[in-house]
N, C-alpha and C. Protein backbone atom coordinates (compact mmCIF):
# COMPACT_ATOMS: atom_id res chain seq x y z
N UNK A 1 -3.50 14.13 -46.35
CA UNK A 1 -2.44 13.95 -45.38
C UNK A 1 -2.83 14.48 -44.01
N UNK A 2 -3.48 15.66 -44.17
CA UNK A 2 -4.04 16.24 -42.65
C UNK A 2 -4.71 15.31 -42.23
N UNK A 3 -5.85 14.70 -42.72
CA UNK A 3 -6.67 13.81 -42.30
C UNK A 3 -6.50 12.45 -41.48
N UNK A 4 -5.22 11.80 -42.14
CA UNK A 4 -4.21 11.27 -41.64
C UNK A 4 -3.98 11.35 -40.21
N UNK A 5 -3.14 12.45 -40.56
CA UNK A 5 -2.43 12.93 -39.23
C UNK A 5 -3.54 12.95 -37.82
N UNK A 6 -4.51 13.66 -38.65
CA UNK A 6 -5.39 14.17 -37.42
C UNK A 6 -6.16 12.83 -36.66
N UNK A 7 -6.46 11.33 -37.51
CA UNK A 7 -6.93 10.08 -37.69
C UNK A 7 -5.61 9.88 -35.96
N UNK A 8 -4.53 9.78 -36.37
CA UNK A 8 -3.31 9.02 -35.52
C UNK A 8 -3.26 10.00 -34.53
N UNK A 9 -3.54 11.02 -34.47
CA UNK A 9 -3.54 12.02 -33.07
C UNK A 9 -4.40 11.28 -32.39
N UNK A 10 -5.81 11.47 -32.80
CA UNK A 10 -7.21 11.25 -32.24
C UNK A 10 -6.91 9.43 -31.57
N UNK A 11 -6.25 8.80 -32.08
CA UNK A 11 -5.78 7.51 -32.00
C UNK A 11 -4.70 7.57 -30.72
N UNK A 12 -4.28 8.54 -31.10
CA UNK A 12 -2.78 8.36 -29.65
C UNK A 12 -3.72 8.97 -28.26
N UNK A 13 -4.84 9.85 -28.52
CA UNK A 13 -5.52 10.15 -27.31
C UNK A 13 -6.18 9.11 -26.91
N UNK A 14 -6.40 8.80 -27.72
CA UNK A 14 -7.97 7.43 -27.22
C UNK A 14 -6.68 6.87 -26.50
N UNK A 15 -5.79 5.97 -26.78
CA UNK A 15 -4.77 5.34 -25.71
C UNK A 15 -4.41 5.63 -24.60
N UNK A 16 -3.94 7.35 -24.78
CA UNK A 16 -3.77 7.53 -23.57
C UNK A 16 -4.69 8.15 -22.23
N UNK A 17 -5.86 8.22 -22.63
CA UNK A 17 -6.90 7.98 -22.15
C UNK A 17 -7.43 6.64 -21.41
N UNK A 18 -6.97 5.72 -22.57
CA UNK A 18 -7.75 4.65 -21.79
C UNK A 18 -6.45 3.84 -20.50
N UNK A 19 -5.28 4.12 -21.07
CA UNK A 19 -3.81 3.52 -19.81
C UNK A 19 -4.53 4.66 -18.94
N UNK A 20 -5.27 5.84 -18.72
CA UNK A 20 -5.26 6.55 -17.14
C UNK A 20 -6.15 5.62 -16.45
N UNK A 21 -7.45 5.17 -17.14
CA UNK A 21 -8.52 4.66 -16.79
C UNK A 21 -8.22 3.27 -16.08
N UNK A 22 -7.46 2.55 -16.98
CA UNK A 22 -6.47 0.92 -16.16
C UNK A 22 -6.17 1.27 -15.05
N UNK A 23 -5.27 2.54 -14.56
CA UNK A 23 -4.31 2.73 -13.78
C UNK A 23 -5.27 3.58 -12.47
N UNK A 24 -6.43 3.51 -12.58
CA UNK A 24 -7.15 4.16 -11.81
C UNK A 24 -7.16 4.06 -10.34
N UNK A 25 -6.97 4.70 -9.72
CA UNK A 25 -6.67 4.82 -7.94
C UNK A 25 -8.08 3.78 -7.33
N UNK A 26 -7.85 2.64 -6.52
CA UNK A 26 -8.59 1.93 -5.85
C UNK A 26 -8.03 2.27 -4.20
N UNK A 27 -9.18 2.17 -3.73
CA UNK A 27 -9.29 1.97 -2.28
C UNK A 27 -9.65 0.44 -1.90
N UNK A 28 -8.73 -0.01 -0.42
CA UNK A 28 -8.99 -1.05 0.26
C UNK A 28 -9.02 -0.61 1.91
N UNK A 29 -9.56 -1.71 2.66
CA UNK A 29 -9.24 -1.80 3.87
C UNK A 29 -8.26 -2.87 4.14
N UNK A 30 -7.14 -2.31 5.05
CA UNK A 30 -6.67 -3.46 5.46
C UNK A 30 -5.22 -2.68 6.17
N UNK A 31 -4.29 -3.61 7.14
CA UNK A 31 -3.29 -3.39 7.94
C UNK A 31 -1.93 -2.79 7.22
N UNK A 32 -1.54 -2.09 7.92
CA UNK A 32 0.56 -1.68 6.67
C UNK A 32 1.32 -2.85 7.92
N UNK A 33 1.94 -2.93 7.71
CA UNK A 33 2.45 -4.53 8.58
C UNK A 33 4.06 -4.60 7.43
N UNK A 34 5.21 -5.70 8.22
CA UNK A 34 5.93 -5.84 7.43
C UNK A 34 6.61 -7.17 7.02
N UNK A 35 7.34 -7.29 5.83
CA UNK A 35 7.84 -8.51 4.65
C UNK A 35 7.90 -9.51 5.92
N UNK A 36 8.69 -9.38 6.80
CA UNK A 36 9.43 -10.12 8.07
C UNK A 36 8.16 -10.44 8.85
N UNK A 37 7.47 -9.92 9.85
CA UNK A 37 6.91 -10.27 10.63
C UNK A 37 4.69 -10.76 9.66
N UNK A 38 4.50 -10.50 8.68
CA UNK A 38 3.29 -10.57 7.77
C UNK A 38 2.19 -9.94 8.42
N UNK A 39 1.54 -11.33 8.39
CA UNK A 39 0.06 -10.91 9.13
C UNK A 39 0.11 -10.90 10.66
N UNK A 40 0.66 -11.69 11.32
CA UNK A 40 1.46 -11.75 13.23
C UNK A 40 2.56 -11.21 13.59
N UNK A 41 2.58 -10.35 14.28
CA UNK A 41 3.89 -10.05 15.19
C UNK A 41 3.71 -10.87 15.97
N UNK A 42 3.11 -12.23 16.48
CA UNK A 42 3.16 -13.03 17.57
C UNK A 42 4.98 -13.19 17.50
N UNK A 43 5.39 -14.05 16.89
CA UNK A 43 7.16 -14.61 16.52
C UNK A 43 7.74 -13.45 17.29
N UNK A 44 7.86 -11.86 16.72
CA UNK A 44 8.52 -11.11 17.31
C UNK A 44 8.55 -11.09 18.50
N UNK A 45 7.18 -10.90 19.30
CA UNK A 45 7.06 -10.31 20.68
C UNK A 45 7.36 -11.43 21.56
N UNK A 46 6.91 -13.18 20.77
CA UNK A 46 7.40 -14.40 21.86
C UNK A 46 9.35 -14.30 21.72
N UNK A 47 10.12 -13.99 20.76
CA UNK A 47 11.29 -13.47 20.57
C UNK A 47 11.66 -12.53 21.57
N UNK A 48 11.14 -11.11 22.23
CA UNK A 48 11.75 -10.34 22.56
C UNK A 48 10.33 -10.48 24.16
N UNK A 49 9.97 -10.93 24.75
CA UNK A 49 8.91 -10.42 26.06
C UNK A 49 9.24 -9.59 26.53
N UNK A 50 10.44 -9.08 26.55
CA UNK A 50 10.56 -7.79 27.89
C UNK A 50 10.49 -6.97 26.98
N UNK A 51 10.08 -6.36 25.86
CA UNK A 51 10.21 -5.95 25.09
C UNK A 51 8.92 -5.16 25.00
N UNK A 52 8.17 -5.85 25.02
CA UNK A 52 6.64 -5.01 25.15
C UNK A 52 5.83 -4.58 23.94
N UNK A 53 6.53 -4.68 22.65
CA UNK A 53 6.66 -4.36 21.40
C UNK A 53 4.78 -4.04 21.03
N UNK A 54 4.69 -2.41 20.74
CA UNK A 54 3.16 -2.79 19.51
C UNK A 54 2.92 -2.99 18.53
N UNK A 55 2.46 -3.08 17.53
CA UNK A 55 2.55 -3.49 15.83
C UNK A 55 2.90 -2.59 15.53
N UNK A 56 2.52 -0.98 15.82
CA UNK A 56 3.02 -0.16 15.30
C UNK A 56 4.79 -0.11 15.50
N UNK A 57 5.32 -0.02 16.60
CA UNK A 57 6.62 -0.64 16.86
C UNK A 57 7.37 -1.49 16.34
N UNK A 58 7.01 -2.91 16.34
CA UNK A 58 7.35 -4.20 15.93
C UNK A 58 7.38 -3.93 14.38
N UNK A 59 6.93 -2.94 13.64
CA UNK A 59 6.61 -2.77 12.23
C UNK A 59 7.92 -1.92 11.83
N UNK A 60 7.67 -1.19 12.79
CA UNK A 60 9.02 -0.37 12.10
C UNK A 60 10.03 -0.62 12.55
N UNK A 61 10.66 -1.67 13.33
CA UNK A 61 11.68 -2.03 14.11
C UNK A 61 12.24 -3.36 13.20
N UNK A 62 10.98 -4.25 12.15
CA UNK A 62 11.27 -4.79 11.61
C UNK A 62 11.93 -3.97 9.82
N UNK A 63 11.63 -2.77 9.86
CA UNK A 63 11.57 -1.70 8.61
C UNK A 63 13.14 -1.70 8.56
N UNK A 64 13.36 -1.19 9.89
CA UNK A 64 14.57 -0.74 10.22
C UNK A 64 15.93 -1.13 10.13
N UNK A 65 15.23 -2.71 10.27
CA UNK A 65 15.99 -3.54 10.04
C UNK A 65 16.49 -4.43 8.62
N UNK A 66 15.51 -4.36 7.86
CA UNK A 66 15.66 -4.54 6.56
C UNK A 66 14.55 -5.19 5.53
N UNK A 67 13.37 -5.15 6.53
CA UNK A 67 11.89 -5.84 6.12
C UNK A 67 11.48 -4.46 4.67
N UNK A 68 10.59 -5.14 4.47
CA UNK A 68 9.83 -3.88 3.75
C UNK A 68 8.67 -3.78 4.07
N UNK A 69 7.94 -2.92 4.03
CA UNK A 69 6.51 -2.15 4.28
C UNK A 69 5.53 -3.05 3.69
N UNK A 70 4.70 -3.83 4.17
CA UNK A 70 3.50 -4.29 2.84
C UNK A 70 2.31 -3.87 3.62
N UNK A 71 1.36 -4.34 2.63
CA UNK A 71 -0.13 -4.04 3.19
C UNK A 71 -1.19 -5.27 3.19
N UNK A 72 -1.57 -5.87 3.99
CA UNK A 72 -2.26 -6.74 4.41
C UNK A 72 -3.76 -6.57 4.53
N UNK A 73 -4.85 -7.60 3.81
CA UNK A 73 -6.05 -6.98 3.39
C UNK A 73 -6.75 -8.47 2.74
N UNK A 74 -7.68 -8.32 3.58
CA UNK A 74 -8.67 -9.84 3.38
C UNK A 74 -7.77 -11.01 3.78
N UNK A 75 -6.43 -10.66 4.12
CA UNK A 75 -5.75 -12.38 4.25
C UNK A 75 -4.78 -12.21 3.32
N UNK A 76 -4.17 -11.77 2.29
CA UNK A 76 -3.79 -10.93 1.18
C UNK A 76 -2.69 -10.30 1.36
N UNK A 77 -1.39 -10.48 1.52
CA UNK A 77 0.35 -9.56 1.61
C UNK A 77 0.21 -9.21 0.10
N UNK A 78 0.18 -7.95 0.03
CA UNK A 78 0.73 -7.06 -1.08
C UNK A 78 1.97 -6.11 -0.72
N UNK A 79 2.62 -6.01 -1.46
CA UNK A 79 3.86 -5.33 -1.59
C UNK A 79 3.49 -3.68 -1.90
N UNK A 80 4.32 -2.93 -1.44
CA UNK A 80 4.02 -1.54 -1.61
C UNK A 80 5.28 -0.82 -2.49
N UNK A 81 5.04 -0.39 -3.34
CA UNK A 81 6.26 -0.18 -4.29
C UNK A 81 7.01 1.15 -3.92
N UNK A 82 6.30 2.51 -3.14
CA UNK A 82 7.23 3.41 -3.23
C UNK A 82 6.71 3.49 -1.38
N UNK A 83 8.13 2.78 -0.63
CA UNK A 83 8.52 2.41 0.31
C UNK A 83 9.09 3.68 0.98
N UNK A 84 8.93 4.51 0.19
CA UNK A 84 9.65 5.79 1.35
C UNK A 84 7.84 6.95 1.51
N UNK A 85 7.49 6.11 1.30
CA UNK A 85 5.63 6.98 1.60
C UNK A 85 5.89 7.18 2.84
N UNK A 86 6.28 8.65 3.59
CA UNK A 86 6.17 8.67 4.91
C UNK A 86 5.06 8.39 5.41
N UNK A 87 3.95 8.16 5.11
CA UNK A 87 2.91 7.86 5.99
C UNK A 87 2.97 6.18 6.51
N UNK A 88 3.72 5.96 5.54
CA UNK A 88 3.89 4.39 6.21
C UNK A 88 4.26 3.85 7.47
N UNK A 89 5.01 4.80 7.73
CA UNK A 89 6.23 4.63 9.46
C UNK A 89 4.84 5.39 10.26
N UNK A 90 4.11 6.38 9.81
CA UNK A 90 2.95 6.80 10.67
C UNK A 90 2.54 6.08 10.96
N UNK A 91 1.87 5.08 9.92
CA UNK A 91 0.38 4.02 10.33
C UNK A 91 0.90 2.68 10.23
N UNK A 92 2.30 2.36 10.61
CA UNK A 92 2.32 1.12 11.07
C UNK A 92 1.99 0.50 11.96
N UNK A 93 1.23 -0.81 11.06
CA UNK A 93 0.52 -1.69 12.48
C UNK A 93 -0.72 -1.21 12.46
N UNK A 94 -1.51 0.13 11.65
CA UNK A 94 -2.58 0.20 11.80
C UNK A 94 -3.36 -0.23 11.25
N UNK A 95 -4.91 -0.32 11.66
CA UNK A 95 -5.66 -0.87 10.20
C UNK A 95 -6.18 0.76 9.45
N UNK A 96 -5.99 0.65 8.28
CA UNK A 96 -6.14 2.06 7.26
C UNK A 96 -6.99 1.75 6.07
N UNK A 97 -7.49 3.20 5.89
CA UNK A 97 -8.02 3.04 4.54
C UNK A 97 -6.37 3.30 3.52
N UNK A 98 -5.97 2.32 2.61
CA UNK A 98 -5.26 2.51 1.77
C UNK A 98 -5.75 2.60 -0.24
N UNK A 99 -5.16 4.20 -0.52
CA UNK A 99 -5.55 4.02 -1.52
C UNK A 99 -4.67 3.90 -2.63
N UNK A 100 -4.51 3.91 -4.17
CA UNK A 100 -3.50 3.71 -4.73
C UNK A 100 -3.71 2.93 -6.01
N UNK A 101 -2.62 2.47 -7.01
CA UNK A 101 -2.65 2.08 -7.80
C UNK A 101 -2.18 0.46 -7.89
N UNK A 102 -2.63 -0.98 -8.24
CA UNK A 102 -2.54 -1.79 -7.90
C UNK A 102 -1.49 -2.46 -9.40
N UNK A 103 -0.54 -3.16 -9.28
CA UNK A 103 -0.16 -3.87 -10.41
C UNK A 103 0.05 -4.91 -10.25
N UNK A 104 -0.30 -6.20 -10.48
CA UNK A 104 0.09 -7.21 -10.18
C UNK A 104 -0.24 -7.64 -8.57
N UNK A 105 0.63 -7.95 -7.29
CA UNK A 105 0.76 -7.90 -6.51
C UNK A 105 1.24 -6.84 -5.47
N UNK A 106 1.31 -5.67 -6.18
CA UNK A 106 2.50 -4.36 -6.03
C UNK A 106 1.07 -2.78 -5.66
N UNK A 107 1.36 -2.68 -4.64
CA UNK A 107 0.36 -1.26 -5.05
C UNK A 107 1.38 -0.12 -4.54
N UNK A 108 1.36 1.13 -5.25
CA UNK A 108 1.52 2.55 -5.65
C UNK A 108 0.59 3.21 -4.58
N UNK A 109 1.28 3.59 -3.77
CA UNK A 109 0.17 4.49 -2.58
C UNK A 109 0.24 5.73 -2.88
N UNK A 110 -1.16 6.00 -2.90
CA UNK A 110 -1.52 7.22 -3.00
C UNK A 110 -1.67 8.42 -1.79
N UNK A 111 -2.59 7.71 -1.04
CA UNK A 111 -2.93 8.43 0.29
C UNK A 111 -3.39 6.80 1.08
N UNK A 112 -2.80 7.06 2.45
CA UNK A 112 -3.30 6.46 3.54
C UNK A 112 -3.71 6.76 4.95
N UNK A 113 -4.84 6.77 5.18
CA UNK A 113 -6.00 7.46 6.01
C UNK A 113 -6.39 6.34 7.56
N UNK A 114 -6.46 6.61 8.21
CA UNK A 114 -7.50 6.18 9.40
C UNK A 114 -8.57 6.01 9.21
N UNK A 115 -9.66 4.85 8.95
CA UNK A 115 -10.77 4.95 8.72
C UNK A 115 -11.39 5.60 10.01
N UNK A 116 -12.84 6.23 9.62
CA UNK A 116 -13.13 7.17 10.48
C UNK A 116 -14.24 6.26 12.02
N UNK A 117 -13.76 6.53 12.97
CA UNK A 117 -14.69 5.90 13.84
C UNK A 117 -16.22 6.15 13.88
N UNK A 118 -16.90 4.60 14.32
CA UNK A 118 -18.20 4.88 14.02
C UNK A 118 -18.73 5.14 15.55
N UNK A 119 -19.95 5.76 15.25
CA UNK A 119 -20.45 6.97 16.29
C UNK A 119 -21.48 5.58 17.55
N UNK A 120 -21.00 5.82 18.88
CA UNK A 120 -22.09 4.85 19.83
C UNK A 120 -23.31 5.30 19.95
């Protein structure tokens, strides 16, 4: 019976071992941008000219309004699932290193960074 037991332990680790390994944090490059305005704020800013709007602006003005946060990457709108990541309202409109957990179309942010400038 121990043997057993100890067989279905050793069994429930291997599993949950291997769901950490699936769920493993990836890095991309690419823009935080939002649902409403995508890959262009062109629409917004020909909408508002006196307005002056920057992506970083135009991003969260569209947030504010009721867009959601995504992340844009190779051509690529992905959805960002935990939408209150303050760093998001930081680096809107920027291009970032974003890292995180990907499901489907949906990524889980982990940390999002400034890639680092390269030296002249």
């Amino acid at each position: 019976m121990k043997s057993i037991f100890r067989s279905l332990c050793c069994f429930g680790l291997l599993l949950c071992l291997a769901s950490f390994t699936s769920a493993a944090d990836m890095t991309w490059t690419g823009r935080i941008s939002d649902s409403m305005c995508g890959g262009s704020h062109a629409k917004m800013q020909s909408a508002h000219p006196s307005a002056k709007l920057t992506a970083h602006d135009c991003t969260n003005a569209c947030v504010k309004g009721g867009a959601k946060y995504v992340f844009i990457s190779k051509g690529k709108t992905y959805n960002i699932a935990n939408q209150d990541d303050a760093d998001l309202q930081v680096h809107a409109g920027h291009t970032v290193l974003l890292t995180g957990s990907m499901k489907g179309d949906t990524i889980t942010v982990t940390t999002i960074v400034m890639p680092a400038k390269k030296a002249s």
